[in-house]
N, C-alpha and C. Protein backbone atom coordinates (compact mmCIF):
# COMPACT_ATOMS: atom_id res chain seq x y z
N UNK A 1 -30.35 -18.70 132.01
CA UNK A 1 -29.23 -19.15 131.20
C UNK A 1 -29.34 -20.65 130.98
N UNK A 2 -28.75 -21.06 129.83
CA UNK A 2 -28.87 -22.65 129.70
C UNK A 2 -26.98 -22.75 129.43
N UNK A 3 -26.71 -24.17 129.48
CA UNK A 3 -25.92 -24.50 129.49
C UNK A 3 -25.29 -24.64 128.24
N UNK A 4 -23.56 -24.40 128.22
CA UNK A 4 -22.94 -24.45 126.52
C UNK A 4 -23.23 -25.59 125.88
N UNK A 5 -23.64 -26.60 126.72
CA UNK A 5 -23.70 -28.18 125.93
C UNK A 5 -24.90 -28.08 125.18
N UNK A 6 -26.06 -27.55 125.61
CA UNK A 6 -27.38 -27.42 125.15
C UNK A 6 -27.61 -26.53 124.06
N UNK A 7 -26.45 -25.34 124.29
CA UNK A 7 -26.68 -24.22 123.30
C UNK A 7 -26.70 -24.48 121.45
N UNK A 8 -26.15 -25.40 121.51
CA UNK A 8 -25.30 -25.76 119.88
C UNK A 8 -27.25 -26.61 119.32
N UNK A 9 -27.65 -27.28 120.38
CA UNK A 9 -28.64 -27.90 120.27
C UNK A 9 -30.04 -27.10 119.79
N UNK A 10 -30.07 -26.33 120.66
CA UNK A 10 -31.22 -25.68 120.51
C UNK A 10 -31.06 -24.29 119.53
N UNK A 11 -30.02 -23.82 119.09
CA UNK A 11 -29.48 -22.82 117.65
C UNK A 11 -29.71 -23.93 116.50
N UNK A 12 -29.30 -25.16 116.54
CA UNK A 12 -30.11 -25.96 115.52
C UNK A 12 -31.18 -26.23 115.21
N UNK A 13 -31.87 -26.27 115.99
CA UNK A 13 -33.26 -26.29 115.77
C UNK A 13 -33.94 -25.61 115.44
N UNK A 14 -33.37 -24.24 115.75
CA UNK A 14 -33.70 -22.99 114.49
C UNK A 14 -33.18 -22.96 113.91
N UNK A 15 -32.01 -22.99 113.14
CA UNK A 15 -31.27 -23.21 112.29
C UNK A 15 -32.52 -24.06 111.08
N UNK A 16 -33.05 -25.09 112.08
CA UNK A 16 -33.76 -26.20 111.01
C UNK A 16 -34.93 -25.53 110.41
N UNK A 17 -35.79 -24.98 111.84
CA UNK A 17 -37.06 -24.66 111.58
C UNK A 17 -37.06 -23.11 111.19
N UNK A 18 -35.99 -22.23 111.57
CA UNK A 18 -36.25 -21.06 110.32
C UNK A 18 -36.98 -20.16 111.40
N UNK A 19 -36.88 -20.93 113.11
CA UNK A 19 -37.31 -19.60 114.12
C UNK A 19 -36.50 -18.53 114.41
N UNK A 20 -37.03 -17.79 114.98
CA UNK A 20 -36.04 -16.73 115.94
C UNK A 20 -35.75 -16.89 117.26
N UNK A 21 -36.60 -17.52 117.66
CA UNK A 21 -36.24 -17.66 119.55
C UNK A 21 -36.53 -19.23 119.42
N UNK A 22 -36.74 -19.52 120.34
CA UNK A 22 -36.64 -21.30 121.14
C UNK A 22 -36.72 -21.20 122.35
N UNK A 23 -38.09 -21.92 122.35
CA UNK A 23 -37.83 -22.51 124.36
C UNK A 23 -37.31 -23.48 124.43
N UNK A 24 -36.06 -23.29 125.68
CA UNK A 24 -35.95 -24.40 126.14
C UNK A 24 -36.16 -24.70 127.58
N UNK A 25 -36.46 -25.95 127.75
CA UNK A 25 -36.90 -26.44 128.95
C UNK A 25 -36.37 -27.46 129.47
N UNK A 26 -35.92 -27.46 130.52
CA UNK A 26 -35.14 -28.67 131.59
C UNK A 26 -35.79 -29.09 132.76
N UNK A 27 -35.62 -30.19 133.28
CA UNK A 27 -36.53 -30.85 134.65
C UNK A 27 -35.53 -31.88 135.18
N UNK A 28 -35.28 -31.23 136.47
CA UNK A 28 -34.52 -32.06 136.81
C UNK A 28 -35.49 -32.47 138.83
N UNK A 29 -35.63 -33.63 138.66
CA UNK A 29 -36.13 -34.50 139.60
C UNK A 29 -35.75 -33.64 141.28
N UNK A 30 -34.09 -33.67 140.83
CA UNK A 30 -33.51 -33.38 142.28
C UNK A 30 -33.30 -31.78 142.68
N UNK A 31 -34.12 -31.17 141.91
CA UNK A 31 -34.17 -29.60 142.18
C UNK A 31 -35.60 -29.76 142.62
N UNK A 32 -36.25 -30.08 143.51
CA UNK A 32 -37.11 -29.67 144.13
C UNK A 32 -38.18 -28.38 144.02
N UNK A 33 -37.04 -27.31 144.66
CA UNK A 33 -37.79 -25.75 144.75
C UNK A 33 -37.99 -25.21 142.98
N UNK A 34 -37.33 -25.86 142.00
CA UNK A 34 -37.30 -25.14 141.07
C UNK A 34 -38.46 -25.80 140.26
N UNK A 35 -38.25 -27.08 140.09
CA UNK A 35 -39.52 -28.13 139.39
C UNK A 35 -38.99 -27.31 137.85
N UNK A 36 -39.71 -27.28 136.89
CA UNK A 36 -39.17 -27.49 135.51
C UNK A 36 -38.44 -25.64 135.24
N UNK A 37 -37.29 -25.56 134.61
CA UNK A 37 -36.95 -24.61 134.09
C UNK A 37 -36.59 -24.34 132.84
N UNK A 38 -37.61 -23.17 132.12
CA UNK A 38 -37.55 -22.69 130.84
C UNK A 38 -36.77 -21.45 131.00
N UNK A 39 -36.33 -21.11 129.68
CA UNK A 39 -35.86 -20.01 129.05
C UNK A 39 -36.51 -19.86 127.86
N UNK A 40 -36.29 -18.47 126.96
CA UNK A 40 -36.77 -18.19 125.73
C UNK A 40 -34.88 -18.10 125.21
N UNK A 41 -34.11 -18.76 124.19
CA UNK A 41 -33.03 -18.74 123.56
C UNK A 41 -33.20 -17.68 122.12
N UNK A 42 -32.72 -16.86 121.75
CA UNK A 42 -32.76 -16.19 120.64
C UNK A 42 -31.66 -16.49 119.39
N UNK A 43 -32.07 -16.70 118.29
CA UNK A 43 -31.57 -17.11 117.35
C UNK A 43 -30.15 -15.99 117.23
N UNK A 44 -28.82 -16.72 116.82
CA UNK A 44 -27.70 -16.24 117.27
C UNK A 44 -27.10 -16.54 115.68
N UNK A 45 -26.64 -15.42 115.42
CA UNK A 45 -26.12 -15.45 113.67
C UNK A 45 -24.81 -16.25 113.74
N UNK A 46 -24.39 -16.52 114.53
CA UNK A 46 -22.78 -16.62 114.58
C UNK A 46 -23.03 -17.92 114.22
N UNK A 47 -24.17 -19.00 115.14
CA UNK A 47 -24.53 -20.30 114.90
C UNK A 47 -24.96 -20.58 113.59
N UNK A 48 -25.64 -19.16 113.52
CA UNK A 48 -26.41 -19.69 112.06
C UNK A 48 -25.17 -20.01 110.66
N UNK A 49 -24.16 -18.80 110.36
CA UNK A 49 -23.28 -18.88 109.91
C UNK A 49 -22.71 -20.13 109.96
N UNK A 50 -22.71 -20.46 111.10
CA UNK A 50 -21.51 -22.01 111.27
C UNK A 50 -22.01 -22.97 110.87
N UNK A 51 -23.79 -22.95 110.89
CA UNK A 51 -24.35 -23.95 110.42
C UNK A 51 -24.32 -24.20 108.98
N UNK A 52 -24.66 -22.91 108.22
CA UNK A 52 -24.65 -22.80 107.19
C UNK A 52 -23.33 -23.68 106.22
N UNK A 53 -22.18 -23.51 107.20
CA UNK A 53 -21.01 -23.95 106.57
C UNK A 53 -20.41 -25.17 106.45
N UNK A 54 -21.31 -25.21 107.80
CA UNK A 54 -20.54 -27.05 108.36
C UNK A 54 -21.82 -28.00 107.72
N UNK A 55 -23.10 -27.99 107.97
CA UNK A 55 -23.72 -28.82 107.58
C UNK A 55 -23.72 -29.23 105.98
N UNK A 56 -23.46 -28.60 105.18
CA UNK A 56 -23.15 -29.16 103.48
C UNK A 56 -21.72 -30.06 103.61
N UNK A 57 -21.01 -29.36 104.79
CA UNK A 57 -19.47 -30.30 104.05
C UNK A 57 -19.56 -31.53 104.87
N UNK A 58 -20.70 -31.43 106.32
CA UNK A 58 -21.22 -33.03 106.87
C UNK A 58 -21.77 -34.35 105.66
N UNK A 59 -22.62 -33.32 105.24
CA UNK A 59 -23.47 -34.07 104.48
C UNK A 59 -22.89 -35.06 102.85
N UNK A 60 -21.64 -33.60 102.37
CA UNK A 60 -21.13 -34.34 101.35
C UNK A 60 -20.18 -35.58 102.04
N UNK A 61 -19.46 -35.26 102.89
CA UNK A 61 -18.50 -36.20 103.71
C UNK A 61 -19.38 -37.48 104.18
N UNK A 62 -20.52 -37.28 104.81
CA UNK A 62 -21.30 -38.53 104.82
C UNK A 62 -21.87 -38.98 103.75
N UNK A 63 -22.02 -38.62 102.86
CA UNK A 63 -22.39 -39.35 100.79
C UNK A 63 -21.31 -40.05 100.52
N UNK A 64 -20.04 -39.15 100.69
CA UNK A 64 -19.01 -39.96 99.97
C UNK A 64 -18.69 -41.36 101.41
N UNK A 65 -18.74 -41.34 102.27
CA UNK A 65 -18.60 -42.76 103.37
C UNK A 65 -19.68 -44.08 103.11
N UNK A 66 -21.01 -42.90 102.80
CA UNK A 66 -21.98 -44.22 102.72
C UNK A 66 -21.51 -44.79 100.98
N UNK A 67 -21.28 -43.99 100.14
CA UNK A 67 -20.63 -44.53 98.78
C UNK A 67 -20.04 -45.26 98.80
N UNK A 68 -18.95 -45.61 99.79
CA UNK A 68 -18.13 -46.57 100.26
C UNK A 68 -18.76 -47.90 100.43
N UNK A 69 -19.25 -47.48 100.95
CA UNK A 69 -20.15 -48.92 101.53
C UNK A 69 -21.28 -49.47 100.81
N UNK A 70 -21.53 -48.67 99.54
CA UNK A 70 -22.40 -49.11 98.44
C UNK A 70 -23.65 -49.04 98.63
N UNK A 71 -24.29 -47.74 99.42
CA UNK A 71 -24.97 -46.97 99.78
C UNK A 71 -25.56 -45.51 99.58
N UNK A 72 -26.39 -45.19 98.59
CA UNK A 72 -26.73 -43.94 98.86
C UNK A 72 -28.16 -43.45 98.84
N UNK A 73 -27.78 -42.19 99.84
CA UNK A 73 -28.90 -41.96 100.94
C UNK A 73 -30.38 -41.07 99.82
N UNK A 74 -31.24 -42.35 100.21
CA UNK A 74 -33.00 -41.87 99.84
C UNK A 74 -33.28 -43.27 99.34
N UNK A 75 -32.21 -44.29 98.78
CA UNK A 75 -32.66 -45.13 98.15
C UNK A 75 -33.58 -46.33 99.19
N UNK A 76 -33.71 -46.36 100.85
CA UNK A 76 -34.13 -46.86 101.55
C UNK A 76 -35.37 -46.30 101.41
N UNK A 77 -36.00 -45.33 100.68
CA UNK A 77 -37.10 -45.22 101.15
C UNK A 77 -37.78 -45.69 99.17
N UNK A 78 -36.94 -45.98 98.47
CA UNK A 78 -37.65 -47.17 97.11
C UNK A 78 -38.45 -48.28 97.18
């Protein structure tokens, strides 16, 4: 099992890359007997859905802030 904080993280990353599963992997120093722990995470529709929904109304909401500020995003790379 991985943790809820991690979960949102690693459903994005398929979300991005268009996988079905995801390893994830943790290392923590002070676990000794365990030394690094993976899982295989499986792509979860519910995330995908949410992503689908929330990331366009991020993206317009951050256009119209950087507009504000007399900014818009690609022109840094002219």
């Amino acid at each position: 099992a991985i943790k809820s904080a991690y979960m949102a993280q690693v459903q994005f990353s398929m979300w991005v890359t268009g996988r079905d599963a995801w390893y994830f992997a943790n290392y923590d120093p002070r676990m000794k007997r365990e030394g690094i722990h993976h899982v295989v995470v499986e792509r979860d529709d519910k995330y995908m859905s949410l992503f689908n929904e929330m990331v366009p109304e991020f993206i317009e909401k951050m256009d119209e802030a950087l507009k504000e500020i007399g900014f818009t995003f690609g022109e840094q790379w002219r």
